[in-house]
PDB file of N, CA and C in Angstrom:
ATOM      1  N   UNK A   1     231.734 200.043 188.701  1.00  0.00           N
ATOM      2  CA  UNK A   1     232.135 200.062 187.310  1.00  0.00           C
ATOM      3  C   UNK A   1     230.948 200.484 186.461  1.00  0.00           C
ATOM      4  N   UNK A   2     230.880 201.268 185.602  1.00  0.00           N
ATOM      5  CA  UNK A   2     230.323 201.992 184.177  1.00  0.00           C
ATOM      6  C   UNK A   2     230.372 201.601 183.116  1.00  0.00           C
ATOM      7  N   UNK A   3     229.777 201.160 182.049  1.00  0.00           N
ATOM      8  CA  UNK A   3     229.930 200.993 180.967  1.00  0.00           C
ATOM      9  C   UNK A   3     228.796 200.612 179.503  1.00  0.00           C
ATOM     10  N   UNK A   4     229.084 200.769 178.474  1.00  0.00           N
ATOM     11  CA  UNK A   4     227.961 200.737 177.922  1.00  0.00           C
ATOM     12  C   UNK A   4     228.968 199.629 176.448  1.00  0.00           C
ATOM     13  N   UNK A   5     227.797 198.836 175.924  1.00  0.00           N
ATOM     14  CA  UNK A   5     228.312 198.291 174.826  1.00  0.00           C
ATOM     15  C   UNK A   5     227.825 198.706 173.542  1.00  0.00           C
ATOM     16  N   UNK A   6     228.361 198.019 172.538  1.00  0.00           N
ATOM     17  CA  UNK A   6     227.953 198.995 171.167  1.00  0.00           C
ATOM     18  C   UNK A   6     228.126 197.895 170.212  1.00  0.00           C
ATOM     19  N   UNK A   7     227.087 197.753 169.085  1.00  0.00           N
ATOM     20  CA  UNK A   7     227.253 197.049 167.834  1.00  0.00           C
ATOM     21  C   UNK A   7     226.923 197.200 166.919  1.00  0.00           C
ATOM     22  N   UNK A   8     227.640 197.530 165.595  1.00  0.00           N
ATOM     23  CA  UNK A   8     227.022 198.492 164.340  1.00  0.00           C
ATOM     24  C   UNK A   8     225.944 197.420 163.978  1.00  0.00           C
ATOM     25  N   UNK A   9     225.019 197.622 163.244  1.00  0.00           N
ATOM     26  CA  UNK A   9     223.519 196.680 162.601  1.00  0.00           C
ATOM     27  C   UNK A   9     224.053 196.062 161.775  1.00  0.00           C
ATOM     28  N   UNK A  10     225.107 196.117 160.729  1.00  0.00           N
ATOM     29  CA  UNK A  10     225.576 194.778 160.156  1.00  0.00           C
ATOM     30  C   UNK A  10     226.845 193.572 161.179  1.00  0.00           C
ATOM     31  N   UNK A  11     227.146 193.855 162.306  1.00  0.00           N
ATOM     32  CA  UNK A  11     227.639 193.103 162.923  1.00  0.00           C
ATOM     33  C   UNK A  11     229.387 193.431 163.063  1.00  0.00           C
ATOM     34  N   UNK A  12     229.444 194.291 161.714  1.00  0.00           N
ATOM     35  CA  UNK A  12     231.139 194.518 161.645  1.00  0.00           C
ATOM     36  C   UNK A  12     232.089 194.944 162.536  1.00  0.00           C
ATOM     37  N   UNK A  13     231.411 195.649 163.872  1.00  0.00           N
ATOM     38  CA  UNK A  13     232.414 196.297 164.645  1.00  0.00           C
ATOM     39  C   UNK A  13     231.609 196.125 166.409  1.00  0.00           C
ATOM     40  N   UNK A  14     232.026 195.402 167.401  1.00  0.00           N
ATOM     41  CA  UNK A  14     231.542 195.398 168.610  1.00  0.00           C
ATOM     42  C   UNK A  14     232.647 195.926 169.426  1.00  0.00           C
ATOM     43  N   UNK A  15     232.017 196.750 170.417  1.00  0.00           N
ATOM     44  CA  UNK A  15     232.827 196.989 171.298  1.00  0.00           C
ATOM     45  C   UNK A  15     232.003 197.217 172.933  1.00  0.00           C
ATOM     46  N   UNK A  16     232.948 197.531 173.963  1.00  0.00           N
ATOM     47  CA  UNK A  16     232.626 197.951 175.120  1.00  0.00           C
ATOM     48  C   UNK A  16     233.847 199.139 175.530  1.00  0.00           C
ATOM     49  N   UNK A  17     232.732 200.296 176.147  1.00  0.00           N
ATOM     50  CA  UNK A  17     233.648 200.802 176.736  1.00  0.00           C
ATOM     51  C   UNK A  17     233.160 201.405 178.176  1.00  0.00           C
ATOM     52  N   UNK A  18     234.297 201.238 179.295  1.00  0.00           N
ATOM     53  CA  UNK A  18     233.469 201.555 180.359  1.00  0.00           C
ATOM     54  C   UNK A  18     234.937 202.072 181.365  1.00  0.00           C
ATOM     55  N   UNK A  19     234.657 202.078 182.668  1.00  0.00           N
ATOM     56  CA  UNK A  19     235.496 203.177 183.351  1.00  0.00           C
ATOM     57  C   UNK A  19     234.797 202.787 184.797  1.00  0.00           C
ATOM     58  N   UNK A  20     236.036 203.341 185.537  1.00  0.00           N
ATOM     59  CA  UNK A  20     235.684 203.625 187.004  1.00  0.00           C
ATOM     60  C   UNK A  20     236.682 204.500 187.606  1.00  0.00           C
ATOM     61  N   UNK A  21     236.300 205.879 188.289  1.00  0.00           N
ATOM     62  CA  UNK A  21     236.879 207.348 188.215  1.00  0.00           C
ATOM     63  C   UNK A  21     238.196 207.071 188.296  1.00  0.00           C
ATOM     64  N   UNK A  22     239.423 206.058 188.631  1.00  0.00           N
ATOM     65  CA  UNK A  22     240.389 206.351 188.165  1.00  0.00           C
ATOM     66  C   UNK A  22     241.009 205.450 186.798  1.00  0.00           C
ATOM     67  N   UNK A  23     240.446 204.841 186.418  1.00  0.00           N
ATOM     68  CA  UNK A  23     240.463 203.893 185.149  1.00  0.00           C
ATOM     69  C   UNK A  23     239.623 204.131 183.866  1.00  0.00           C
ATOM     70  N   UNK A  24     240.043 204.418 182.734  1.00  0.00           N
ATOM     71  CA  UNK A  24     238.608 204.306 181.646  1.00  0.00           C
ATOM     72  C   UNK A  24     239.400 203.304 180.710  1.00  0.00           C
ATOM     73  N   UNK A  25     238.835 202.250 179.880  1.00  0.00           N
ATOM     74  CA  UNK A  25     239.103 201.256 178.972  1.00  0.00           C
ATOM     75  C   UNK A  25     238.437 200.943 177.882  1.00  0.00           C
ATOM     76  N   UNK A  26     238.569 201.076 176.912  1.00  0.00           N
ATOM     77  CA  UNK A  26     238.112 200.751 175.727  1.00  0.00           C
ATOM     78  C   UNK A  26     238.197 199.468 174.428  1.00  0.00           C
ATOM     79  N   UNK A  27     237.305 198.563 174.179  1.00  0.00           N
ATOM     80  CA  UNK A  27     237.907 197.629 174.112  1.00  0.00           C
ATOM     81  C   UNK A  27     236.993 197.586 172.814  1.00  0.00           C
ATOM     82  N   UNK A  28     237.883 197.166 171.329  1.00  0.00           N
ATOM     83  CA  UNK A  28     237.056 197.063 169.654  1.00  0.00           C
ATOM     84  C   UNK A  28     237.367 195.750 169.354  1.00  0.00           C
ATOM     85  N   UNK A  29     236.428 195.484 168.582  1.00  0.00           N
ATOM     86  CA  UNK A  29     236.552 194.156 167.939  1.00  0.00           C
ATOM     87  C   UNK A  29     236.326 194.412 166.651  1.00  0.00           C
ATOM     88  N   UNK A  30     236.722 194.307 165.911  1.00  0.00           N
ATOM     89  CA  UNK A  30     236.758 194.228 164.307  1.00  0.00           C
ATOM     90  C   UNK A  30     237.828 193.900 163.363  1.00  0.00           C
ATOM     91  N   UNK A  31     237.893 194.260 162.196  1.00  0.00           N
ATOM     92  CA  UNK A  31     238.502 193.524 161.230  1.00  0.00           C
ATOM     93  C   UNK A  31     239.065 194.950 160.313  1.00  0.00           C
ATOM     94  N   UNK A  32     240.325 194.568 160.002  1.00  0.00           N
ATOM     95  CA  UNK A  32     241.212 196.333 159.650  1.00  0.00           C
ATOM     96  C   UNK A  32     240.014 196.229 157.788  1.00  0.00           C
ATOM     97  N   UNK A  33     240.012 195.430 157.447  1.00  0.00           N
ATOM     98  CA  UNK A  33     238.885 195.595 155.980  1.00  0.00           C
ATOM     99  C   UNK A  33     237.815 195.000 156.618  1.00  0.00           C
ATOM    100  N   UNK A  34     236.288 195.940 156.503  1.00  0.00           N
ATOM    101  CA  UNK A  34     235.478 196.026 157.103  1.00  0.00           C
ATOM    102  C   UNK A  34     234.732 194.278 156.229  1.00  0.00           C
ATOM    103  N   UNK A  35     234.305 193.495 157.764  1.00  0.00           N
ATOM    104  CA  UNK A  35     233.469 192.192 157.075  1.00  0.00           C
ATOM    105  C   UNK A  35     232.747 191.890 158.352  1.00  0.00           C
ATOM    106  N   UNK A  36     232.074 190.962 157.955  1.00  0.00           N
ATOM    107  CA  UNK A  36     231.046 190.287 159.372  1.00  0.00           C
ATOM    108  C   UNK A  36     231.931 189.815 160.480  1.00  0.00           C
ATOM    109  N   UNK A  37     231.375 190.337 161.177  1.00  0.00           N
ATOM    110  CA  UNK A  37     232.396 189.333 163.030  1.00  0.00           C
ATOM    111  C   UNK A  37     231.572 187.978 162.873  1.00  0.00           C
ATOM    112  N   UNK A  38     230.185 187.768 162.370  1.00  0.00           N
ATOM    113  CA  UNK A  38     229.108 186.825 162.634  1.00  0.00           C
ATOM    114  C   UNK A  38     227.597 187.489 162.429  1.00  0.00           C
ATOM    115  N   UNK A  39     227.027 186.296 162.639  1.00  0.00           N
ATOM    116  CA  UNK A  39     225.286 187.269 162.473  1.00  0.00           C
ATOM    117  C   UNK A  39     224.903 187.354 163.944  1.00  0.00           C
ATOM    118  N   UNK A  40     225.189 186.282 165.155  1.00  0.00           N
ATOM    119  CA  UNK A  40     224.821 186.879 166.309  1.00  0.00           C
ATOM    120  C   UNK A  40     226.038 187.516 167.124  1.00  0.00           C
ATOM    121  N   UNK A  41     227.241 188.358 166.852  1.00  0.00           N
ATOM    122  CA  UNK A  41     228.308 188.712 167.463  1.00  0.00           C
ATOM    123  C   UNK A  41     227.554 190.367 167.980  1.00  0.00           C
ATOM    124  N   UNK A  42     228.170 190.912 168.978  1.00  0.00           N
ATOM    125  CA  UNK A  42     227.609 191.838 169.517  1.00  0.00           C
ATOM    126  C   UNK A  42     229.025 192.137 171.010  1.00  0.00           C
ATOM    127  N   UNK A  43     228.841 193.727 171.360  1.00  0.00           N
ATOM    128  CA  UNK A  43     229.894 193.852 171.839  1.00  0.00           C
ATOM    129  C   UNK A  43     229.944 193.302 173.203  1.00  0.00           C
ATOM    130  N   UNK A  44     228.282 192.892 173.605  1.00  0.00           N
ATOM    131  CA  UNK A  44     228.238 192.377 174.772  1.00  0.00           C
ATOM    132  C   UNK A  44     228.974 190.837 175.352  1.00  0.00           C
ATOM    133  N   UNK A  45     228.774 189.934 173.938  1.00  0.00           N
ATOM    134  CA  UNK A  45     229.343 188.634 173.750  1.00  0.00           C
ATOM    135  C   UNK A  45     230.641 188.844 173.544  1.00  0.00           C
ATOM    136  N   UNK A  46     231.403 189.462 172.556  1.00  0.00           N
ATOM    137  CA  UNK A  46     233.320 189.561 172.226  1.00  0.00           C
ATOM    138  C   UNK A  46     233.313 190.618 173.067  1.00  0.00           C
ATOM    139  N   UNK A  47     233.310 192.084 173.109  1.00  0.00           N
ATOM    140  CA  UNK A  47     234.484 192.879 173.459  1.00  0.00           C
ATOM    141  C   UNK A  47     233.992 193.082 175.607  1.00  0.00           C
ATOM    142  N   UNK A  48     233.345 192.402 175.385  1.00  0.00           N
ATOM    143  CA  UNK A  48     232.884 192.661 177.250  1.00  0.00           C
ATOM    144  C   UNK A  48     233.791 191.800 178.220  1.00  0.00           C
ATOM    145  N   UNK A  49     233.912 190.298 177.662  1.00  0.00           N
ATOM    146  CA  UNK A  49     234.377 189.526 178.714  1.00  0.00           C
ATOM    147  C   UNK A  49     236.078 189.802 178.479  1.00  0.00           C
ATOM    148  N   UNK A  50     236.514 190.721 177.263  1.00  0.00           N
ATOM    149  CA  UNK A  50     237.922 191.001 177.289  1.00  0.00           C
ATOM    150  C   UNK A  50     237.848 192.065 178.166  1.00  0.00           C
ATOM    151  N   UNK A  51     237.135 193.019 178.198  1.00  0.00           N
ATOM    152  CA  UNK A  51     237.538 194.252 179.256  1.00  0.00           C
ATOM    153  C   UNK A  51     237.443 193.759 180.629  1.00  0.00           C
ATOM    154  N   UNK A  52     236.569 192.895 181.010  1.00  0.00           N
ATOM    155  CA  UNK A  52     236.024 192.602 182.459  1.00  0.00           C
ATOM    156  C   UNK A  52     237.807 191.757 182.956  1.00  0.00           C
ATOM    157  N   UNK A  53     238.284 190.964 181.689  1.00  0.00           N
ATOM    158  CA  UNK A  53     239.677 190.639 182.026  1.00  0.00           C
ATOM    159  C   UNK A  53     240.773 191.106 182.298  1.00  0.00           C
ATOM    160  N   UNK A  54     240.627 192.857 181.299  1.00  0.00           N
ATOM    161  CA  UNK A  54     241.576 193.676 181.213  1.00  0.00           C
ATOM    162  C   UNK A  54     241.252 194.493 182.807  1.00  0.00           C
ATOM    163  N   UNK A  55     240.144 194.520 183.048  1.00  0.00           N
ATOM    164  CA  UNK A  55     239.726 195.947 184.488  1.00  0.00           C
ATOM    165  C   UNK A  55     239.831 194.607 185.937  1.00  0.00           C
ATOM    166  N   UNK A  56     239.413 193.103 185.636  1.00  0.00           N
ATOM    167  CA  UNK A  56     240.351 192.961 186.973  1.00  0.00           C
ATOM    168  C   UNK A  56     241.567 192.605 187.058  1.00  0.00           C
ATOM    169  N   UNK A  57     242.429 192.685 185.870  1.00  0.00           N
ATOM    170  CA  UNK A  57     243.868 192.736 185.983  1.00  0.00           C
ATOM    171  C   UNK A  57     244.155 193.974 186.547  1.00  0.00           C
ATOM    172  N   UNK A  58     243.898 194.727 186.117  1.00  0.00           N
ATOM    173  CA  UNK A  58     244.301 196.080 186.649  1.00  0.00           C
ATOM    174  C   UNK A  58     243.936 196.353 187.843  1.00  0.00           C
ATOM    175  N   UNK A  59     242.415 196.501 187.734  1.00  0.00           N
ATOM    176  CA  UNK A  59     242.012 196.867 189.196  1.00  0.00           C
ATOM    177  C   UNK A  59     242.405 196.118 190.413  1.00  0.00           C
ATOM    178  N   UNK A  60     243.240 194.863 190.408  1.00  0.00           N
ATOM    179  CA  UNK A  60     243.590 194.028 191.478  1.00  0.00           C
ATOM    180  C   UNK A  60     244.299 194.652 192.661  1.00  0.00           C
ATOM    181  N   UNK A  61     243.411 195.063 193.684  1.00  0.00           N
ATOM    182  CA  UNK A  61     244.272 195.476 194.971  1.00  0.00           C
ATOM    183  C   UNK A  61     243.921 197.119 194.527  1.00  0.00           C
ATOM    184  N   UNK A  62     243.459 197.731 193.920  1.00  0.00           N
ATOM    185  CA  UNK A  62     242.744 199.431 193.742  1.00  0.00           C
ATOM    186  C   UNK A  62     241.577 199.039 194.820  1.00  0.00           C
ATOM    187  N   UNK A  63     241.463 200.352 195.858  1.00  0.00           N
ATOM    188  CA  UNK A  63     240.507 200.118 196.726  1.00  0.00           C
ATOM    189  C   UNK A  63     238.910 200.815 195.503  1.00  0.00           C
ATOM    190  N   UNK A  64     237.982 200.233 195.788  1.00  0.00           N
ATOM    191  CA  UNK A  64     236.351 200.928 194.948  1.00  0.00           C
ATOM    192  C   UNK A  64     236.246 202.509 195.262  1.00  0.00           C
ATOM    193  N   UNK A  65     236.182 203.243 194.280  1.00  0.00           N
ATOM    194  CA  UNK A  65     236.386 204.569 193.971  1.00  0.00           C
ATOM    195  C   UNK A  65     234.952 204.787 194.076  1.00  0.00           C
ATOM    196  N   UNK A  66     234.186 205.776 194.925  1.00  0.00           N
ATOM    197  CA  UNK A  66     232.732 206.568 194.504  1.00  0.00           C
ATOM    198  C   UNK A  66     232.879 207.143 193.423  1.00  0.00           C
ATOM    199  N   UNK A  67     231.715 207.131 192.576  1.00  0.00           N
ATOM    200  CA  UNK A  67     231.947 208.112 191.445  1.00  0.00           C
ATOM    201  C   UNK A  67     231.118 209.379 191.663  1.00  0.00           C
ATOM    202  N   UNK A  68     231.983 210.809 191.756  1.00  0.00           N
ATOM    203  CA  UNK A  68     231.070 211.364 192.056  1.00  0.00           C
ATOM    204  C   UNK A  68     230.694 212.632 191.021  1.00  0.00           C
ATOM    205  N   UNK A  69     228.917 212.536 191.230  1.00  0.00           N
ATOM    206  CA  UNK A  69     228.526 213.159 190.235  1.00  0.00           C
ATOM    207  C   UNK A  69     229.283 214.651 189.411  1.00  0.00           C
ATOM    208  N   UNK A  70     228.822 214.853 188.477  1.00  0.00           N
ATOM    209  CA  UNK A  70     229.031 216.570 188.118  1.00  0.00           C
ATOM    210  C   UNK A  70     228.502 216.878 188.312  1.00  0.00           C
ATOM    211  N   UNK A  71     228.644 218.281 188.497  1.00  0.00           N
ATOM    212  CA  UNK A  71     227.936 219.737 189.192  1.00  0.00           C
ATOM    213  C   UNK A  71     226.962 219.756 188.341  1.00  0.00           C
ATOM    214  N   UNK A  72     225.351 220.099 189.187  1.00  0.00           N
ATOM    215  CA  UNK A  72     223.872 220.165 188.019  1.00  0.00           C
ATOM    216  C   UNK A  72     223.648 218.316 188.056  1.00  0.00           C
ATOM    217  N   UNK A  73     223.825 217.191 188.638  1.00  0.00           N
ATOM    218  CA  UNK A  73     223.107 216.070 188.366  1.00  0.00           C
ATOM    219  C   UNK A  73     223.268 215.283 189.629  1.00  0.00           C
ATOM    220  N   UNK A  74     221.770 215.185 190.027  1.00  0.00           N
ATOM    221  CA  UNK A  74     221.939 214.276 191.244  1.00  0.00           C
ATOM    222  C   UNK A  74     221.275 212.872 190.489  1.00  0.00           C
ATOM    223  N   UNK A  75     220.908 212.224 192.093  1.00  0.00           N
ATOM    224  CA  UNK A  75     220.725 210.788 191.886  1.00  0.00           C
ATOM    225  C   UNK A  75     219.028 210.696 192.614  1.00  0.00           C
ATOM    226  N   UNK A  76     218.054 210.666 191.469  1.00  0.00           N
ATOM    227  CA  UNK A  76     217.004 210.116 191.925  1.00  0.00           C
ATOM    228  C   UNK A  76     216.319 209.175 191.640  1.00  0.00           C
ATOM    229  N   UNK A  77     216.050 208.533 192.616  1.00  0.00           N
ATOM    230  CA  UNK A  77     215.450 207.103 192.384  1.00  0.00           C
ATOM    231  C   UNK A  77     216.295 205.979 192.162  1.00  0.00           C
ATOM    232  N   UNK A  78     216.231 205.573 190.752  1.00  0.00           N
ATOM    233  CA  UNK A  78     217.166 204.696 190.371  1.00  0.00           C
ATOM    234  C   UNK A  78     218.305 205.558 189.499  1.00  0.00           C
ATOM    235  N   UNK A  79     218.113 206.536 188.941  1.00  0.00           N
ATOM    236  CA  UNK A  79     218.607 207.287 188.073  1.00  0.00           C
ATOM    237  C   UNK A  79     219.315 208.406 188.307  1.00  0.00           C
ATOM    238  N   UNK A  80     219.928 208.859 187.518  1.00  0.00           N
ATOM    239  CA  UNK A  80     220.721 210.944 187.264  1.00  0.00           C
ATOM    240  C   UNK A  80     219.722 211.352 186.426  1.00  0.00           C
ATOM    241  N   UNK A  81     219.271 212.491 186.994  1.00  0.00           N
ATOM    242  CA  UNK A  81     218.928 213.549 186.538  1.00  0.00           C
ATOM    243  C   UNK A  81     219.843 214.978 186.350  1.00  0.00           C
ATOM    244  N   UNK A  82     219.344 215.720 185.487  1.00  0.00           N
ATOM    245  CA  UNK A  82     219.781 216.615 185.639  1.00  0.00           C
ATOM    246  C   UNK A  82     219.084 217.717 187.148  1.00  0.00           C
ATOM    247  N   UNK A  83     219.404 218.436 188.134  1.00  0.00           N
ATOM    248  CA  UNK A  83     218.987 218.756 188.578  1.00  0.00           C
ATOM    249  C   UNK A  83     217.566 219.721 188.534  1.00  0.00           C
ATOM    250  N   UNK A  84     217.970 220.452 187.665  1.00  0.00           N
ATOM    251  CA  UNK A  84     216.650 221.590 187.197  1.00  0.00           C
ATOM    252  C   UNK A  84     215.332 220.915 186.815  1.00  0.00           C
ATOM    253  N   UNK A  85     215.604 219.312 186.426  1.00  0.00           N
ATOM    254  CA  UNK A  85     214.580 218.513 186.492  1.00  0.00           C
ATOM    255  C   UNK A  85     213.793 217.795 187.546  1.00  0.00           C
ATOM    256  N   UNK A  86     215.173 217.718 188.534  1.00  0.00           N
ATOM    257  CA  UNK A  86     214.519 217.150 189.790  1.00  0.00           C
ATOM    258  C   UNK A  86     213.292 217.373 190.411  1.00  0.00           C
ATOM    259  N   UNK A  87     212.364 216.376 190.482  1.00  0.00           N
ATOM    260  CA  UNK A  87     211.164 216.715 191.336  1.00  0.00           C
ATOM    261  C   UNK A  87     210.127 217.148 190.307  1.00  0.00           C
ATOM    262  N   UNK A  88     210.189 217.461 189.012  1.00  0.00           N
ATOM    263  CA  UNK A  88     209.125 217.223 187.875  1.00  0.00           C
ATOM    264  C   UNK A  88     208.980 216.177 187.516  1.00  0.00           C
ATOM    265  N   UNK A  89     207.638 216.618 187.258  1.00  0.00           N
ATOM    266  CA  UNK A  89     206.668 215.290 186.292  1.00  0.00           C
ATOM    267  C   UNK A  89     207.294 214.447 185.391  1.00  0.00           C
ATOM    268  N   UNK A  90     207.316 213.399 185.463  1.00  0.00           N
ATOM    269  CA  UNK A  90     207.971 211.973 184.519  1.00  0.00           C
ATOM    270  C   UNK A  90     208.030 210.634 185.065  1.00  0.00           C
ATOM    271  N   UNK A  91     208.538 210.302 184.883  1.00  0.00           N
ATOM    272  CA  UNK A  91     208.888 208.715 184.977  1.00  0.00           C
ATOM    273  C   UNK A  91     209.314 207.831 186.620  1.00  0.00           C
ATOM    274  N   UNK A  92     208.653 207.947 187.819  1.00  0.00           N
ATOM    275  CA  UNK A  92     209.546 207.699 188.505  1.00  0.00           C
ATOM    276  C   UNK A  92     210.425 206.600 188.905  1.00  0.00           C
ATOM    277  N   UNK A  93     209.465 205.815 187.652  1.00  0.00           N
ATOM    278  CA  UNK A  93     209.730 204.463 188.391  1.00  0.00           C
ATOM    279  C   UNK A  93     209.367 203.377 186.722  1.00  0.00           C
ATOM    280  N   UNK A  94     209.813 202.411 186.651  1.00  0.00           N
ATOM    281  CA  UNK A  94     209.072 201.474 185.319  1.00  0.00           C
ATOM    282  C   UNK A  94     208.424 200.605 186.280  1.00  0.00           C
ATOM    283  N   UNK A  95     208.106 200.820 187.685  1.00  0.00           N
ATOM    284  CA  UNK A  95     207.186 199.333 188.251  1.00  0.00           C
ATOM    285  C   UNK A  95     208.011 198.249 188.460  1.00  0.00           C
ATOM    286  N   UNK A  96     208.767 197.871 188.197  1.00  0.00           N
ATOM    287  CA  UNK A  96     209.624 196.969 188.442  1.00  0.00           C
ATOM    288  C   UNK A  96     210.059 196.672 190.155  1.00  0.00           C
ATOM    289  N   UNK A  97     209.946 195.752 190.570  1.00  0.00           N
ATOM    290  CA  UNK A  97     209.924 195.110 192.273  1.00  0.00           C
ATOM    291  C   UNK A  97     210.626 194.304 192.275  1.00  0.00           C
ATOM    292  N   UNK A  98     211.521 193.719 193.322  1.00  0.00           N
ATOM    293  CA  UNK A  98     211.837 192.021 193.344  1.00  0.00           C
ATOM    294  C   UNK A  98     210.864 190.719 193.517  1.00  0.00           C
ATOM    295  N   UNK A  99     209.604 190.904 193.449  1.00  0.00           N
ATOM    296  CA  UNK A  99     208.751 190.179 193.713  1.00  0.00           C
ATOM    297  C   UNK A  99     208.422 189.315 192.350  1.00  0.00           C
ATOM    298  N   UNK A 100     207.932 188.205 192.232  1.00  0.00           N
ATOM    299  CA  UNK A 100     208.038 187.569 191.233  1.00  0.00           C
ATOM    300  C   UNK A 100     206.456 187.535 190.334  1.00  0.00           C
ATOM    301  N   UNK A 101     206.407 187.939 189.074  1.00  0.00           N
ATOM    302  CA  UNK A 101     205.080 187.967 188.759  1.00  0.00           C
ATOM    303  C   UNK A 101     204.442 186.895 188.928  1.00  0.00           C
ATOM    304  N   UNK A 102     202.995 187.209 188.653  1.00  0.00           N
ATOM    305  CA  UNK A 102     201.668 185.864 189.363  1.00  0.00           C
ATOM    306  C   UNK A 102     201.994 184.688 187.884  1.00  0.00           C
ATOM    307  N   UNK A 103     202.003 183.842 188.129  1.00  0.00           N
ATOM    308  CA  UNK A 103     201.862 182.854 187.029  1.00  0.00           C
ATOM    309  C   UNK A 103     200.292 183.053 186.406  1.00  0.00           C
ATOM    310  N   UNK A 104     200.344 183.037 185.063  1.00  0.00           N
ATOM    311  CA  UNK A 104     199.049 183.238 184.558  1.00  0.00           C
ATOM    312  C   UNK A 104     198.267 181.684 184.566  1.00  0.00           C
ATOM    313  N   UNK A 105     197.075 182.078 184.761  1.00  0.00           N
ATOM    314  CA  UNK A 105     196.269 180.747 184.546  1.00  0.00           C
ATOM    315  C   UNK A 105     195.848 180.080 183.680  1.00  0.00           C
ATOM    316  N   UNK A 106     195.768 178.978 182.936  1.00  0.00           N
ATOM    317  CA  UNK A 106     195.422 178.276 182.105  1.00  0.00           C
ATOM    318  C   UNK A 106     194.994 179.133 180.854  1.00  0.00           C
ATOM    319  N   UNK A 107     193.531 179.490 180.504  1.00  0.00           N
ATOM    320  CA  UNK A 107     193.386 180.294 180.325  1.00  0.00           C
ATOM    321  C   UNK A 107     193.725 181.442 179.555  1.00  0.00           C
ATOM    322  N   UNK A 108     194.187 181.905 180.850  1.00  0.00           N
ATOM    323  CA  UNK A 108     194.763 183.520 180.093  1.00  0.00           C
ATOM    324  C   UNK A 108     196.020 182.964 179.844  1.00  0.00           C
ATOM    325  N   UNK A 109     196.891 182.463 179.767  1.00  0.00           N
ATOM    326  CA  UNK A 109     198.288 182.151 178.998  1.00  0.00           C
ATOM    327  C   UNK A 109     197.681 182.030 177.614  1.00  0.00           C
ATOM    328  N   UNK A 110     196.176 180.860 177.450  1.00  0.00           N
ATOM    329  CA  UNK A 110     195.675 180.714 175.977  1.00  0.00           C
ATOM    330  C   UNK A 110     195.300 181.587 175.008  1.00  0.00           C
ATOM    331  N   UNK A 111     194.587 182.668 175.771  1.00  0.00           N
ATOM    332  CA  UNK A 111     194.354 183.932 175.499  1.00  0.00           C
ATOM    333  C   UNK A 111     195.669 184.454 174.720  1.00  0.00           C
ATOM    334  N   UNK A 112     196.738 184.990 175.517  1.00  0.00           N
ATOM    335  CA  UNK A 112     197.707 185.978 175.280  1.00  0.00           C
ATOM    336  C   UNK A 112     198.453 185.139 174.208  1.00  0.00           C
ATOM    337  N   UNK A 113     198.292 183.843 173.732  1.00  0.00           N
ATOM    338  CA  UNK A 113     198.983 183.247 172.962  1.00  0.00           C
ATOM    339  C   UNK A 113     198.283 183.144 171.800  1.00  0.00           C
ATOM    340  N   UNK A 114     196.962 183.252 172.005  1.00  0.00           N
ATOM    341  CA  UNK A 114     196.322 183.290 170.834  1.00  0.00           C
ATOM    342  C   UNK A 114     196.461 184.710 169.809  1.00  0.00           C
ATOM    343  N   UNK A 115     196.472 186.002 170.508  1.00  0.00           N
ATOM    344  CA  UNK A 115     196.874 187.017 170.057  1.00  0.00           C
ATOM    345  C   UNK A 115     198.033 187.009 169.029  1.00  0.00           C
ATOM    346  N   UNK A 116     198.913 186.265 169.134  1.00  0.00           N
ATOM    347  CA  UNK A 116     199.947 186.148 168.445  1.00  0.00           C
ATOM    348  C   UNK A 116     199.981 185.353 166.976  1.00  0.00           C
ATOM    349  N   UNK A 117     199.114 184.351 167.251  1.00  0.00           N
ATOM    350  CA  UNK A 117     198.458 183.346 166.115  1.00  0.00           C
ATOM    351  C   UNK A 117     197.781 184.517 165.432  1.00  0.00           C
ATOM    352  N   UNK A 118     197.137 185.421 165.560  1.00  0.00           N
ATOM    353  CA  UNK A 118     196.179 185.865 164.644  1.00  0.00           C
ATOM    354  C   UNK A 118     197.137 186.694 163.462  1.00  0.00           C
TER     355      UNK A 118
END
């Protein structure tokens, strides 16, 4: 499953919309005269856990579909590229591991906290 969420900066309209190659769903939250949903509402909190309800109603008993790319974009690394990019200079990676970072020591936690005080 695919999908991306969305929330205008005053809060008025959240949504999600996402898909899997034989399904796409779209799901809004708002108000027909434009007003606040809330100050922490966002489409990830309202309109996500309605689609995730709406796509396994549906999807119940659909065998998992590959999605497969368009012509010009493979899959490197973690990511799509466009192909003509493949294998140039950029980003390959943000560093990120499953390994768990070192706990900082006394110390340097005081340090990095003090930065913030100033």
């Amino acid at each position: 499953l695919y999908g991306k969420t969305g929330t205008t900066n005053d809060s008025m309209d959240a949504w999600f919309a996402g898909f899997q190659p034989t399904l796409t769903a779209v799901v809004w939250i708002g108000y027909d005269t434009p007003r606040k949903l809330g100050d922490r509402e966002t489409g990830g909190g309202l309109a996500l856990p309605v689609w995730i309800e709406f796509m396994a109603h549906e999807l119940r008993g659909v065998p998992v579909a590959p999605l497969e790319p368009p012509a010009g974009v493979v899959q490197q690394g973690i990511g799509w590229v466009f192909d003509e990019y493949a294998g140039a200079a950029g980003i390959r990676s943000v560093g990120l591991d499953e390994s768990v970072p070192p706990v900082p020591s006394r110390e340097e936690r005081s340090s990095i906290l003090d930065l913030f005080r100033r």
